[in-house]
Protein backbone atom coordinates (compact mmCIF):
# COMPACT_ATOMS: atom_id res chain seq x y z
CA UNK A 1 109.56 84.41 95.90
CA UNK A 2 111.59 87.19 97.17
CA UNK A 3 110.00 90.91 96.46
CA UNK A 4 111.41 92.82 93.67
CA UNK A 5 113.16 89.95 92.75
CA UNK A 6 113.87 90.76 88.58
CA UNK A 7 115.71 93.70 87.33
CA UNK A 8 115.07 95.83 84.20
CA UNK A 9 118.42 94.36 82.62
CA UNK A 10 117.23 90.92 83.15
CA UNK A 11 113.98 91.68 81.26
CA UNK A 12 115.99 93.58 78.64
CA UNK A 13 118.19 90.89 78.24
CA UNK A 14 115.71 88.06 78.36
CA UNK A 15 115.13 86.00 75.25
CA UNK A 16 112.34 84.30 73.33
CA UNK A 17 112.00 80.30 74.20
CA UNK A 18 109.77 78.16 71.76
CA UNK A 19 107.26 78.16 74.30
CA UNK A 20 106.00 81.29 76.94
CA UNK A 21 108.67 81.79 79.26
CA UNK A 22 107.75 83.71 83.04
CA UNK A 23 110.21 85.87 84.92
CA UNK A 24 109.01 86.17 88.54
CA UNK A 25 108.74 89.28 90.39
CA UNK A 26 107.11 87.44 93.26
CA UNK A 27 103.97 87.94 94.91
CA UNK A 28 101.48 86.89 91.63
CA UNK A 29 103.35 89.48 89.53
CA UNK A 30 105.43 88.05 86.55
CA UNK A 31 106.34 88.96 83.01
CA UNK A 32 105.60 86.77 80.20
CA UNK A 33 108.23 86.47 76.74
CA UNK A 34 106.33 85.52 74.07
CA UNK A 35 108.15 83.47 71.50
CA UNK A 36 107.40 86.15 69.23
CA UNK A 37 109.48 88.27 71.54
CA UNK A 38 106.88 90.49 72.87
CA UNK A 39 106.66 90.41 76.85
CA UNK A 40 103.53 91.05 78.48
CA UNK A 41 103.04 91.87 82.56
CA UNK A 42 100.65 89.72 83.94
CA UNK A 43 99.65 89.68 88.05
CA UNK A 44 97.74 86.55 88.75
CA UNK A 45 95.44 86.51 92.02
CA UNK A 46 92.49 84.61 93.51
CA UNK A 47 88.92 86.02 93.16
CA UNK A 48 85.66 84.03 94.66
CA UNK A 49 88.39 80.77 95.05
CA UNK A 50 88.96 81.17 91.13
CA UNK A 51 92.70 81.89 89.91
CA UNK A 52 92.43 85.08 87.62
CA UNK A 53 95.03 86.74 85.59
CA UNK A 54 95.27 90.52 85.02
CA UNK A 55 97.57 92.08 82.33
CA UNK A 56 99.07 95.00 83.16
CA UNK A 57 100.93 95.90 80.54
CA UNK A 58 103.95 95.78 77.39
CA UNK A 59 107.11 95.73 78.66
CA UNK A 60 108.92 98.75 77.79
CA UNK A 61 106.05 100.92 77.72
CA UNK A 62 104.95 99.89 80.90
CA UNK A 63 108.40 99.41 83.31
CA UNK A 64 109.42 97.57 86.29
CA UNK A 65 108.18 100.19 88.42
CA UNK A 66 105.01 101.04 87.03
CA UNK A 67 103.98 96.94 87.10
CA UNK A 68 105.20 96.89 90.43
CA UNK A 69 102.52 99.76 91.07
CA UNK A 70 99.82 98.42 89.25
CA UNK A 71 99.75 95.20 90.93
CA UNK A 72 99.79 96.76 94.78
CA UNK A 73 96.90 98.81 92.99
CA UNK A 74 95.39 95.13 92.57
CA UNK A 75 95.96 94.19 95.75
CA UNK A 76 94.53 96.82 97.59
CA UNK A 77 91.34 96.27 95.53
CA UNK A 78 91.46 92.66 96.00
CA UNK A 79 92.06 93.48 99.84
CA UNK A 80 88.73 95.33 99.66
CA UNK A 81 86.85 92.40 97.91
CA UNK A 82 86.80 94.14 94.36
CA UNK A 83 87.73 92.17 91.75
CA UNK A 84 89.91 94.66 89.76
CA UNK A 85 89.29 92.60 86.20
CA UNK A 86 85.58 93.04 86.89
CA UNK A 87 86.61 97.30 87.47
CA UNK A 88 88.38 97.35 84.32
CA UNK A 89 85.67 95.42 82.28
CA UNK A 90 82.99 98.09 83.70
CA UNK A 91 85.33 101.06 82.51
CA UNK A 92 85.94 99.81 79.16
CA UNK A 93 81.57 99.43 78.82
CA UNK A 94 81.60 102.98 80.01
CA UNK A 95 83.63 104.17 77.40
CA UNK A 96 82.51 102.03 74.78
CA UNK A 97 78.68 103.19 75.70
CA UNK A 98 79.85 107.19 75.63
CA UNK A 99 81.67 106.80 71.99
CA UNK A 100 78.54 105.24 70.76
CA UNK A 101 76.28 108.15 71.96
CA UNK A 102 78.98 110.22 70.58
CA UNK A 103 78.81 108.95 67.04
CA UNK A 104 75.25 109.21 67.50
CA UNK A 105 74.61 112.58 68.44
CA UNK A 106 77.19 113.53 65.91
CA UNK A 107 75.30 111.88 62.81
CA UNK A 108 72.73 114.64 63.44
């Protein structure tokens, strides 16, 4: 697959199938039409020999450009042995763990 290969109109334009349709970008970094309509950026990679599959997005809110970002962002994790699923999972405790001491303290 040829970097940068889609376009924004060709992910404007693109159409719901009966079943998940993928526009390549190249390089593990696709979008995915839902037949619902909705189309999700996904960047699959290989972690400890296992395929994974990070989302990295809703198409408009997150763009071409910013997907493109996101998944050299993955990369260069990956690059440095850090599973960037495992990074996001940590965050997401983090902040789950400081609004429950929040509404904690608050109760008071």
């Amino acid at each position: 697959m040829a970097k940068g290969k889609l376009k924004d109109v060709t992910i404007r334009n693109a159409k719901p199938e009966d079943k998940d349709n993928r526009l390549n970008n190249g390089e593990g970094l696709y979008i995915l039409v839902k037949p619902n309509g909705a189309k999700w950026w996904r960047f699959d990679y290989t972690s400890l020999n296992k395929r994974k599959t990070l989302s990295l997005g809703v198409y408009p809110a997150t763009g071409l450009s910013d997907a493109r970002v996101k998944a050299v962002k993955a990369r260069k994790a990956i690059a440095k042995g850090i599973n960037p699923s495992d990074t996001r999972k940590e965050k997401k405790a983090i902040q789950q763990l400081a609004a429950d001491n929040e509404t904690r303290c608050s109760s008071f």
